[in-house]
C-alpha atoms as a PDB file:
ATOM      1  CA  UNK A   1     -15.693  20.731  -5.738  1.00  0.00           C
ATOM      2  CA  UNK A   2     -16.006  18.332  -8.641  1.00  0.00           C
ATOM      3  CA  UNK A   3     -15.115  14.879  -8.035  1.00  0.00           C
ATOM      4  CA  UNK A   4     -12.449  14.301 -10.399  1.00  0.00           C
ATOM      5  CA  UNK A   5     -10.909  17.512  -8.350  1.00  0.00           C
ATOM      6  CA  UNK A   6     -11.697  15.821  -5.455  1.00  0.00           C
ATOM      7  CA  UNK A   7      -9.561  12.680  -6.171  1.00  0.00           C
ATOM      8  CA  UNK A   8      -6.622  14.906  -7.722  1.00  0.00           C
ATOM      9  CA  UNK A   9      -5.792  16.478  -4.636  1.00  0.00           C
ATOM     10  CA  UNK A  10      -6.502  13.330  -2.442  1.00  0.00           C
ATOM     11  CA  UNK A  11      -4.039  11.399  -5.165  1.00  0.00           C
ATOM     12  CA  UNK A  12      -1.960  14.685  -4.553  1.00  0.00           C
ATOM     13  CA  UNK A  13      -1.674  14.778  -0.791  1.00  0.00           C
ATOM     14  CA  UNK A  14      -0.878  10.884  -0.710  1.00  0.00           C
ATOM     15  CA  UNK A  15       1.796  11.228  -3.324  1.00  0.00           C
ATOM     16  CA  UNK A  16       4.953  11.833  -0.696  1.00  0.00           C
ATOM     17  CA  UNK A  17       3.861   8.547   1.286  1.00  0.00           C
ATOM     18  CA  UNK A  18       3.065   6.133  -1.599  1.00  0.00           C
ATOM     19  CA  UNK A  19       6.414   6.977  -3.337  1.00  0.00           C
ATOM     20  CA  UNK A  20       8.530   6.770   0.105  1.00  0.00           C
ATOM     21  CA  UNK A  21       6.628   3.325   1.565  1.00  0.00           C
ATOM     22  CA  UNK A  22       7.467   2.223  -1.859  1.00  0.00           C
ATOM     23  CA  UNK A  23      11.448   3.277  -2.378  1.00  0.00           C
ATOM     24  CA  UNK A  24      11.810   2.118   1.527  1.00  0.00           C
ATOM     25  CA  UNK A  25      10.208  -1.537   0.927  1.00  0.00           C
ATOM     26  CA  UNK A  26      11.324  -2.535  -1.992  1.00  0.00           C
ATOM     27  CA  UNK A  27      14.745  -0.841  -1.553  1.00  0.00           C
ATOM     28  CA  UNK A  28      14.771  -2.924   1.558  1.00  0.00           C
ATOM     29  CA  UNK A  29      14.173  -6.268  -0.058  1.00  0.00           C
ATOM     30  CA  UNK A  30      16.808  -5.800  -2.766  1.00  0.00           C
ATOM     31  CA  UNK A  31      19.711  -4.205  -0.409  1.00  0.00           C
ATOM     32  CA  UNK A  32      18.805  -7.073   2.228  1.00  0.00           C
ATOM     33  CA  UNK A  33      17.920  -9.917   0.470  1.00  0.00           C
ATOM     34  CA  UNK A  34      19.457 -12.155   2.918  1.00  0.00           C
ATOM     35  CA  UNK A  35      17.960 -10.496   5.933  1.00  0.00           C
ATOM     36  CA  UNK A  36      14.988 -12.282   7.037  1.00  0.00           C
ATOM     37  CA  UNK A  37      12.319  -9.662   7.153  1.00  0.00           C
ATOM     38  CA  UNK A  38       9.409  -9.545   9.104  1.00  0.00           C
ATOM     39  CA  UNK A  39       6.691  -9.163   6.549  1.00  0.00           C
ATOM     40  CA  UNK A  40       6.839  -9.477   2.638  1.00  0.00           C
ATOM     41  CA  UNK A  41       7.407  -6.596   0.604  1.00  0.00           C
ATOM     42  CA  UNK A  42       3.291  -5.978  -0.099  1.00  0.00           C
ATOM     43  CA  UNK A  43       3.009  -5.865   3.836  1.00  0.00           C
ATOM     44  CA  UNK A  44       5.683  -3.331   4.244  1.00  0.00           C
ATOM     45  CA  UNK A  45       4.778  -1.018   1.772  1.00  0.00           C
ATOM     46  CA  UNK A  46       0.935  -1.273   2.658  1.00  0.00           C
ATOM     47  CA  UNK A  47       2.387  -0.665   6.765  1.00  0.00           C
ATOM     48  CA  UNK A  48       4.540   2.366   5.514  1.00  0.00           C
ATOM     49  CA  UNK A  49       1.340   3.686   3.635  1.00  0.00           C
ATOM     50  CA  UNK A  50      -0.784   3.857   6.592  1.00  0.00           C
ATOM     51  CA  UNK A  51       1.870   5.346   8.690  1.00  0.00           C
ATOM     52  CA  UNK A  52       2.783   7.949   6.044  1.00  0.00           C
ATOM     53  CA  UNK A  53      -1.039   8.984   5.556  1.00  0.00           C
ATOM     54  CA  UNK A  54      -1.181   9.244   9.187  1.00  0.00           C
ATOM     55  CA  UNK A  55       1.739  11.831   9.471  1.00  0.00           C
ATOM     56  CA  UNK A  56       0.225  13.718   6.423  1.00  0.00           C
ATOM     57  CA  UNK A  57      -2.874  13.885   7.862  1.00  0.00           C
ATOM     58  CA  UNK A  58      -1.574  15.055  11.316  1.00  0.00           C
ATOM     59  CA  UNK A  59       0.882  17.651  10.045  1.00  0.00           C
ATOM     60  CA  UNK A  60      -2.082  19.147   8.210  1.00  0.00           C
ATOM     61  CA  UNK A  61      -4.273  19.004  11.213  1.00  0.00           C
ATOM     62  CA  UNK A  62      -1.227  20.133  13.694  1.00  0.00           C
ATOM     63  CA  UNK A  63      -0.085  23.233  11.193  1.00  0.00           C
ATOM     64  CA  UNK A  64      -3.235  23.634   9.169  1.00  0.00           C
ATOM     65  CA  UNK A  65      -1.317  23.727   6.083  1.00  0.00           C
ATOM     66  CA  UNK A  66      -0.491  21.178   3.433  1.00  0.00           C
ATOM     67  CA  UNK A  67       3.351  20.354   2.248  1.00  0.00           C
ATOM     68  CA  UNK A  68       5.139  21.675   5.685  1.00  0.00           C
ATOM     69  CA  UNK A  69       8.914  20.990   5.569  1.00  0.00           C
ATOM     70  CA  UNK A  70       8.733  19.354   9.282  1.00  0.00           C
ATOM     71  CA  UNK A  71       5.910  17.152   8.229  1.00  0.00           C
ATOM     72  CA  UNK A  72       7.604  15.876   5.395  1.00  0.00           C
ATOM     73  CA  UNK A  73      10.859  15.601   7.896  1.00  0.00           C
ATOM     74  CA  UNK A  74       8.949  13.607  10.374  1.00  0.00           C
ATOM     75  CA  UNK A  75       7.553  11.698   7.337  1.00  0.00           C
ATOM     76  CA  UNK A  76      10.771  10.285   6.406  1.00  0.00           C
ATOM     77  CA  UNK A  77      11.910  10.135   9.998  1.00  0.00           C
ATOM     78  CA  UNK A  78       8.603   7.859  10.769  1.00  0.00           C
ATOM     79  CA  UNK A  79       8.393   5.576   7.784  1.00  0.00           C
ATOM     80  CA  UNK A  80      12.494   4.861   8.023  1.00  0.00           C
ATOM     81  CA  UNK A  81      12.021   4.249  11.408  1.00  0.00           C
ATOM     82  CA  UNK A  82       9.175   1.716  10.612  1.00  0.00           C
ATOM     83  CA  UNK A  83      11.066  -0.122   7.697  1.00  0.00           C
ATOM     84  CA  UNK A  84      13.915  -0.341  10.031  1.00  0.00           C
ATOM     85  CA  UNK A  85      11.877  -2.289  12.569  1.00  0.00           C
ATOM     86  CA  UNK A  86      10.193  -4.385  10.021  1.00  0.00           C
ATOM     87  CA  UNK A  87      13.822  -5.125   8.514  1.00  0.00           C
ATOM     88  CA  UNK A  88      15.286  -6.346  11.945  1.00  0.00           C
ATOM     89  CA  UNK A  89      17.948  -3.281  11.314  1.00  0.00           C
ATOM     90  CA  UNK A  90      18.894  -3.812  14.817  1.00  0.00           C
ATOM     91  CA  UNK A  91      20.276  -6.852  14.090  1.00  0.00           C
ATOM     92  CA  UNK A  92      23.308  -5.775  12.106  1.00  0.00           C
END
């Protein structure tokens, strides 16, 4: 495989988690903005990222297929779950 393939379906796989670590952090900082949070935005997208890339990676390993419904379910479940602990959600 070429490598300009190569990086299209890498960009392609990583899409889901880059535009959901994204929505979720910065979403966060403008619907909180008087919430202290526990990282700045750049830290909470970059934390979402590797969590995201980690599910994606898993569901492909767990189900040997790409773009699963329950993978991208426990995608959103995971990072919202993260960005809720890194908001202090608990905390009213």
């Amino acid at each position: 495989m070429p490598v300009l393939d190569f990086l299209n379906h890498l960009l392609n796989f990583v899409a889901p988690a880059v535009f959901l670590s994204l929505v979720l952090a910065l979403g966060a900082c403008v619907l909180w903005r008087k919430r202290a949070h526990l990282l700045p935005w750049y830290l909470m997208v970059a934390v979402n990222l590797l969590l995201g890339v980690l599910v994606l990676a898993l569901g492909v390993v767990l189900t040997g297929h790409d773009g699963r419904m329950g993978t991208y379910a426990v995608l959103v479940l995971a990072m919202g779950s993260c960005q809720w602990l890194m908001s202090q959600g608990w905390r009213g």
